[in-house]
N, C-alpha and C. Protein backbone atom coordinates (compact mmCIF):
# COMPACT_ATOMS: atom_id res chain seq x y z
N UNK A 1 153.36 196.68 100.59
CA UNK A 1 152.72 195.58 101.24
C UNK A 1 151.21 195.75 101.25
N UNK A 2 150.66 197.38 101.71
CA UNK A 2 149.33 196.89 101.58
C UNK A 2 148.59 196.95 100.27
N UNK A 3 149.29 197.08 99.27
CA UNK A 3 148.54 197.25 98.07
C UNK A 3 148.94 195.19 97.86
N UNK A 4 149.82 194.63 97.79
CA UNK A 4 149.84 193.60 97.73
C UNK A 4 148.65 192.58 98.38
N UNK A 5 148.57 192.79 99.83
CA UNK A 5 147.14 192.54 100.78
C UNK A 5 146.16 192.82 100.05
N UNK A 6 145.50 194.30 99.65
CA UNK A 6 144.36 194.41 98.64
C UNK A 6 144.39 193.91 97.52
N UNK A 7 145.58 193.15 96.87
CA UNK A 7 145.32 192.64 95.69
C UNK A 7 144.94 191.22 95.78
N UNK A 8 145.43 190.59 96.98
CA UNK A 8 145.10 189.53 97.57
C UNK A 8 144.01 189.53 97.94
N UNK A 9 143.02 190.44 98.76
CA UNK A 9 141.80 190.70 98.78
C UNK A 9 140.84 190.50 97.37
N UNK A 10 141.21 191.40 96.87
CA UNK A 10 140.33 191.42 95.64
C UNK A 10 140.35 190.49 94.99
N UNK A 11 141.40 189.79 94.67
CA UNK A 11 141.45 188.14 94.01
C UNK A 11 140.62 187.57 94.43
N UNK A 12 140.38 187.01 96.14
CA UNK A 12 139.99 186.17 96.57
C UNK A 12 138.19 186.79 96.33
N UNK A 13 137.69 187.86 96.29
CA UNK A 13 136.39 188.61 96.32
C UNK A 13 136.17 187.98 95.22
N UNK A 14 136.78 188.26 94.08
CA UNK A 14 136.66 188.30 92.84
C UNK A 14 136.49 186.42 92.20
N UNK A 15 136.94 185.70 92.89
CA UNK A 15 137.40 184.49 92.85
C UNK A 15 135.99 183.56 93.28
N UNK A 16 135.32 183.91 94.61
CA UNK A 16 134.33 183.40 95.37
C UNK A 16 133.27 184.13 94.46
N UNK A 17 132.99 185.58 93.63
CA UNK A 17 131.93 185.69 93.09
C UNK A 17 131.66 184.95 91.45
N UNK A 18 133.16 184.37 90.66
CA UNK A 18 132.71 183.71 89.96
C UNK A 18 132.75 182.43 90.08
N UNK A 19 132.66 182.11 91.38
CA UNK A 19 131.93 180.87 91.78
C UNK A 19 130.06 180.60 92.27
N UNK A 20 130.07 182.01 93.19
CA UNK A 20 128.59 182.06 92.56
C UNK A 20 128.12 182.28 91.73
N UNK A 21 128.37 182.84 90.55
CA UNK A 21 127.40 182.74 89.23
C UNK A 21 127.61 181.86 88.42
N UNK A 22 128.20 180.50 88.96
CA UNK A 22 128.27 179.46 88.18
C UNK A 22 127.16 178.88 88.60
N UNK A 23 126.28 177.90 87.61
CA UNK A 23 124.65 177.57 87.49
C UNK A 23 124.85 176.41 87.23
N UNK A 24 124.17 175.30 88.01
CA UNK A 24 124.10 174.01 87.29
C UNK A 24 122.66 173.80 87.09
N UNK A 25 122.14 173.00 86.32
CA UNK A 25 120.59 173.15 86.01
C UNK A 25 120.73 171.45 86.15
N UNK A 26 119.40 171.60 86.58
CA UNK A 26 119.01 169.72 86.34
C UNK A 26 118.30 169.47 85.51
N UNK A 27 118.49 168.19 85.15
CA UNK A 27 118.18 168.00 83.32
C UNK A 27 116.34 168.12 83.96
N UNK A 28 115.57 168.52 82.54
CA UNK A 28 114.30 168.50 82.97
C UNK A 28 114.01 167.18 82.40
N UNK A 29 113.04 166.62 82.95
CA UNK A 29 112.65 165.09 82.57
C UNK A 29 111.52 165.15 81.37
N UNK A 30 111.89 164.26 80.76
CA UNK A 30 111.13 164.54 79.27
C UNK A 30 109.94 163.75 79.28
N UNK A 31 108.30 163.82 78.62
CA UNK A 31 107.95 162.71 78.79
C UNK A 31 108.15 161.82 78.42
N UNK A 32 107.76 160.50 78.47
CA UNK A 32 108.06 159.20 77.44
C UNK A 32 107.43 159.37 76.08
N UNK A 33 107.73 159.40 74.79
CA UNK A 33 106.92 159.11 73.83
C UNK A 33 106.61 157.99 74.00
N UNK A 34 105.13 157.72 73.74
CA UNK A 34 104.80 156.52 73.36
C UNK A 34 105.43 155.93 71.76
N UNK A 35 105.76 154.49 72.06
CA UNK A 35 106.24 153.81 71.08
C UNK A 35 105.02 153.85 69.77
N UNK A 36 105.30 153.50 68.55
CA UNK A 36 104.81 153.58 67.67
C UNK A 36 103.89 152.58 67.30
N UNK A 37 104.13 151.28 68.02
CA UNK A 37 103.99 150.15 68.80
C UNK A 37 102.50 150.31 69.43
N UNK A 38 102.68 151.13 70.46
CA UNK A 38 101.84 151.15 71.35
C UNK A 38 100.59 151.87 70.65
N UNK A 39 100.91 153.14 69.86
CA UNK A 39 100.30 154.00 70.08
C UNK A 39 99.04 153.50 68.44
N UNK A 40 99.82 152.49 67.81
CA UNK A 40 98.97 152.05 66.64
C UNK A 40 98.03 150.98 67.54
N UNK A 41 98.51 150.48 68.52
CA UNK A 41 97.65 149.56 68.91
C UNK A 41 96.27 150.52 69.74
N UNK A 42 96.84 150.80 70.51
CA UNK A 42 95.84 151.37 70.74
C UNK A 42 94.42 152.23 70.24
N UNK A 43 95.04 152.82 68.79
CA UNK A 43 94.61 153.30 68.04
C UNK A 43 93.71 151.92 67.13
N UNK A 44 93.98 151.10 66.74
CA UNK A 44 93.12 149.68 66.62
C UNK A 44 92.37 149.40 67.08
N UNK A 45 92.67 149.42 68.39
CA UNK A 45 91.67 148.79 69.21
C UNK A 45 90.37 149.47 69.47
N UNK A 46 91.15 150.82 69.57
CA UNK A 46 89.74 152.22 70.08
C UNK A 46 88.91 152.02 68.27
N UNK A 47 89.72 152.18 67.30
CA UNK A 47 88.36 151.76 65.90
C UNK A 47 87.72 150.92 66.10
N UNK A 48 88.13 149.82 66.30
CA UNK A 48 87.52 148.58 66.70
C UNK A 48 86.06 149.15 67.43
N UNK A 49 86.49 149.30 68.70
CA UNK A 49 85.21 149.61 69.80
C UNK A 49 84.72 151.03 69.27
N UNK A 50 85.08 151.85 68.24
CA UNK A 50 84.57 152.64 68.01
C UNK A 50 83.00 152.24 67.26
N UNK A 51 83.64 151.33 66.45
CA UNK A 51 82.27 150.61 65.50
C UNK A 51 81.38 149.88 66.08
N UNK A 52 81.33 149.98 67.43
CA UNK A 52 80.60 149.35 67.73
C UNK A 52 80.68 147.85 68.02
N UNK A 53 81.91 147.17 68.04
CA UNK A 53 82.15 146.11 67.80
C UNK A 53 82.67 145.45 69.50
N UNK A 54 82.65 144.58 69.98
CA UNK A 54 83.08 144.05 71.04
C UNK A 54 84.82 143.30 71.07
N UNK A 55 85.82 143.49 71.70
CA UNK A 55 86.79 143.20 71.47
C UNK A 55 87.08 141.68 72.05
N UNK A 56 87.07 140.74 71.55
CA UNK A 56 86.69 139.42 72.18
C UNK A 56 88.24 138.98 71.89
N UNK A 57 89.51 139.40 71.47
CA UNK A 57 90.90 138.56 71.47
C UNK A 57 91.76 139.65 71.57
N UNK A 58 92.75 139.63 71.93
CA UNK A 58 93.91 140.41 71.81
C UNK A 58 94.85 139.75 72.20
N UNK A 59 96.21 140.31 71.53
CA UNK A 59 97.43 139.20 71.30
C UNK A 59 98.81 140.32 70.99
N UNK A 60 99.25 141.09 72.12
CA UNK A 60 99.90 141.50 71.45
C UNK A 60 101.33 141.12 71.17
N UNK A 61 101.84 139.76 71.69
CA UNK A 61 102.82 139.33 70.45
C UNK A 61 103.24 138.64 69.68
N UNK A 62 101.40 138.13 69.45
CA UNK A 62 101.54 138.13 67.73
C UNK A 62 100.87 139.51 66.66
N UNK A 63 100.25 140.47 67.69
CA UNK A 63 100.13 141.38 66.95
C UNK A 63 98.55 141.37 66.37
N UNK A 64 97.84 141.01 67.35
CA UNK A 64 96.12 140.57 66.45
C UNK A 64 95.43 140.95 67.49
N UNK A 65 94.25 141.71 67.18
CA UNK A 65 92.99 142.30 67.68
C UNK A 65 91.96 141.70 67.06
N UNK A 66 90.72 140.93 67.20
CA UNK A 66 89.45 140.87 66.78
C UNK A 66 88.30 141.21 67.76
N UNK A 67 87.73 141.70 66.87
CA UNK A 67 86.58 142.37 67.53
C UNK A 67 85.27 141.91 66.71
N UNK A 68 83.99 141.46 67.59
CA UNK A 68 82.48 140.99 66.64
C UNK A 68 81.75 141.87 67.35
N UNK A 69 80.48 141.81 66.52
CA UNK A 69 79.47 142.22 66.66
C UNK A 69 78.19 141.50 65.91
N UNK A 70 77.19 140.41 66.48
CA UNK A 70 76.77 139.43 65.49
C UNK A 70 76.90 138.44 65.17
N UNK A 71 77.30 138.91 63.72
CA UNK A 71 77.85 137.88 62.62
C UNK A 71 79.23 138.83 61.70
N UNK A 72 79.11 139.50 62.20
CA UNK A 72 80.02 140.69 61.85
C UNK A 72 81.52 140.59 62.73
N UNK A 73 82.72 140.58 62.00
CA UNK A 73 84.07 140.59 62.68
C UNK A 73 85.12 141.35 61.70
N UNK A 74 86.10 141.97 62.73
CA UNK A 74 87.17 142.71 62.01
C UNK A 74 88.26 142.00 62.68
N UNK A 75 89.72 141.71 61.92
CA UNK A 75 90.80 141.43 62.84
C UNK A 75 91.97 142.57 62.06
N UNK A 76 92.28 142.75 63.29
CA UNK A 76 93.21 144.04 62.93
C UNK A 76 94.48 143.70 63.66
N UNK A 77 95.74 142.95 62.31
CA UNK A 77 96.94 142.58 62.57
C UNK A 77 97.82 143.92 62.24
N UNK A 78 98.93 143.75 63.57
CA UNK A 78 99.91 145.58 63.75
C UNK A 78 101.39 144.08 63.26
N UNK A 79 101.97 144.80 62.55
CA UNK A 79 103.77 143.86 62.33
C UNK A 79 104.41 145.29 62.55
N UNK A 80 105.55 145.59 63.13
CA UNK A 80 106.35 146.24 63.82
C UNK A 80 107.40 146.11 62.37
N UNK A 81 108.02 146.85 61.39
CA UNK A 81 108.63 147.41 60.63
C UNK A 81 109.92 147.13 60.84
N UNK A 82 111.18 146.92 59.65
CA UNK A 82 112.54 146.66 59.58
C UNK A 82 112.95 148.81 60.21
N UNK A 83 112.43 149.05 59.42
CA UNK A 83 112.63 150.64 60.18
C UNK A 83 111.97 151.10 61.18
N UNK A 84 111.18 150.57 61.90
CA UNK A 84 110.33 151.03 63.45
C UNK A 84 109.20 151.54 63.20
N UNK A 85 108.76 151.69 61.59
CA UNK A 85 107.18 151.83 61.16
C UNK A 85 106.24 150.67 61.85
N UNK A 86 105.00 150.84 61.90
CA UNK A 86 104.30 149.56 62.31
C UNK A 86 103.04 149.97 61.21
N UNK A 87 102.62 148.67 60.24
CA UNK A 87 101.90 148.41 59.70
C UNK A 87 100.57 147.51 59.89
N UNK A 88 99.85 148.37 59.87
CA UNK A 88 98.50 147.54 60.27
C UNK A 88 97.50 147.18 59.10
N UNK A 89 96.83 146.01 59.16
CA UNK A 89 96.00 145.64 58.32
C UNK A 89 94.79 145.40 59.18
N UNK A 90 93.54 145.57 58.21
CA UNK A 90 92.15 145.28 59.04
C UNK A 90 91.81 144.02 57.82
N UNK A 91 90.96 143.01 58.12
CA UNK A 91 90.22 141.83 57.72
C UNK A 91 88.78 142.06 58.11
N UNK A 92 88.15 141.46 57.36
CA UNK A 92 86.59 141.28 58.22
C UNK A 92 85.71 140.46 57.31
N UNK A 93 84.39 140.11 58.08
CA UNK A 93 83.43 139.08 57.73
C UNK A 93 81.85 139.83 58.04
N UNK A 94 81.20 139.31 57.26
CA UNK A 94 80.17 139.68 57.59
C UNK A 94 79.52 141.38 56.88
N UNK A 95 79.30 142.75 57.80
CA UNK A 95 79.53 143.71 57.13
C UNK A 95 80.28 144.04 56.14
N UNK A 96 80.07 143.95 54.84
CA UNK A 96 81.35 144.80 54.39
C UNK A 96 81.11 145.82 54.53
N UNK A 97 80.72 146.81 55.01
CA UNK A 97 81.28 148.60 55.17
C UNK A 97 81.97 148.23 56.40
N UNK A 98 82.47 147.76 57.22
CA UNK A 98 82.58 147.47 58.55
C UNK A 98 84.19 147.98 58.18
N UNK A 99 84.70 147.03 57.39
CA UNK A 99 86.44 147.20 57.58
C UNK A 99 87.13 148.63 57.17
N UNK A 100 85.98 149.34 56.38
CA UNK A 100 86.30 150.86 55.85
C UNK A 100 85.97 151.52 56.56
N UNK A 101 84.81 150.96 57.59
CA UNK A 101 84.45 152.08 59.06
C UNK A 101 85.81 152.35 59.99
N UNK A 102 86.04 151.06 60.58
CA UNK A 102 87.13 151.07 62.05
C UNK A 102 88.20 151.43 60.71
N UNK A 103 88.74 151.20 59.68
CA UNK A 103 89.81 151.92 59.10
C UNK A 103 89.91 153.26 59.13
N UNK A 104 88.50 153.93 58.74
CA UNK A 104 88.28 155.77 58.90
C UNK A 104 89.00 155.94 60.31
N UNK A 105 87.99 154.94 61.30
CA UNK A 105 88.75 155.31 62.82
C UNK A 105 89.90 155.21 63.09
N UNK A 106 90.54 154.27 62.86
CA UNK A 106 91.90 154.24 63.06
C UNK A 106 92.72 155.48 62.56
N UNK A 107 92.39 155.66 61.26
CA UNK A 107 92.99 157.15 61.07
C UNK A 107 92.66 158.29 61.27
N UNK A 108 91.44 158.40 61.68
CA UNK A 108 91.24 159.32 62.58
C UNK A 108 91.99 159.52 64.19
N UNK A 109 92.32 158.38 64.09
CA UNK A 109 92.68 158.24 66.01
C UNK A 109 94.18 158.38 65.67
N UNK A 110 94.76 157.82 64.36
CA UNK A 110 96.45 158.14 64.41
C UNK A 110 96.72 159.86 64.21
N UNK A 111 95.59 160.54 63.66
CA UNK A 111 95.43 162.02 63.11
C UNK A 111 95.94 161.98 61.53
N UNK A 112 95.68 161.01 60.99
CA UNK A 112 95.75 161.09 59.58
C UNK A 112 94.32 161.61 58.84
């Protein structure tokens, strides 16, 4: 009998300690990536005002930024991709070095 009792003991010891070393973790929260979306626009817009240019429209859903300075203008249309790429084009009037400037910026600002 009392070896039966100590085996009953020890079960139950044995029972409650691999219940404490069971661990639950909470998920860690991830940041948000910014959308690809977002992060070209933004990147547009900052070339834009990088050149010096004033941002006088924005539209984002149709996807158009213009920015002047002058007589000088860039419009920089973003279209959102069948695969989740987003393609941007720059336009402009006036300067021509202007649209190869805020283009350097833009890829500078995407890290290309």
């Amino acid at each position: 009998m009392n070896l039966k009792l100590s085996l009953s003991r020890l079960t139950v010891v044995l029972a409650f300690l691999a219940l404490g070393s069971c661990v639950v973790y909470q998920p860690v929260p991830m940041p948000m990536q910014q959308s690809r979306f977002d992060q070209s626009w933004a990147a547009a817009s900052g070339a834009i005002y990088d050149q010096g240019l004033t941002i006088t429209m924005q539209d984002r859903s149709t996807g158009v930024i213009r920015g002047e300075r002058g007589d000088t203008s860039v419009t920089a249309t973003l279209e959102t991709l069948p695969d989740g790429g987003v393609q941007v084009k720059f336009s402009g009037k006036g300067d021509p070095t202007v649209v190869d400037r805020v283009s350097q910026s833009f890829n500078r600002r995407m890290g290309a």
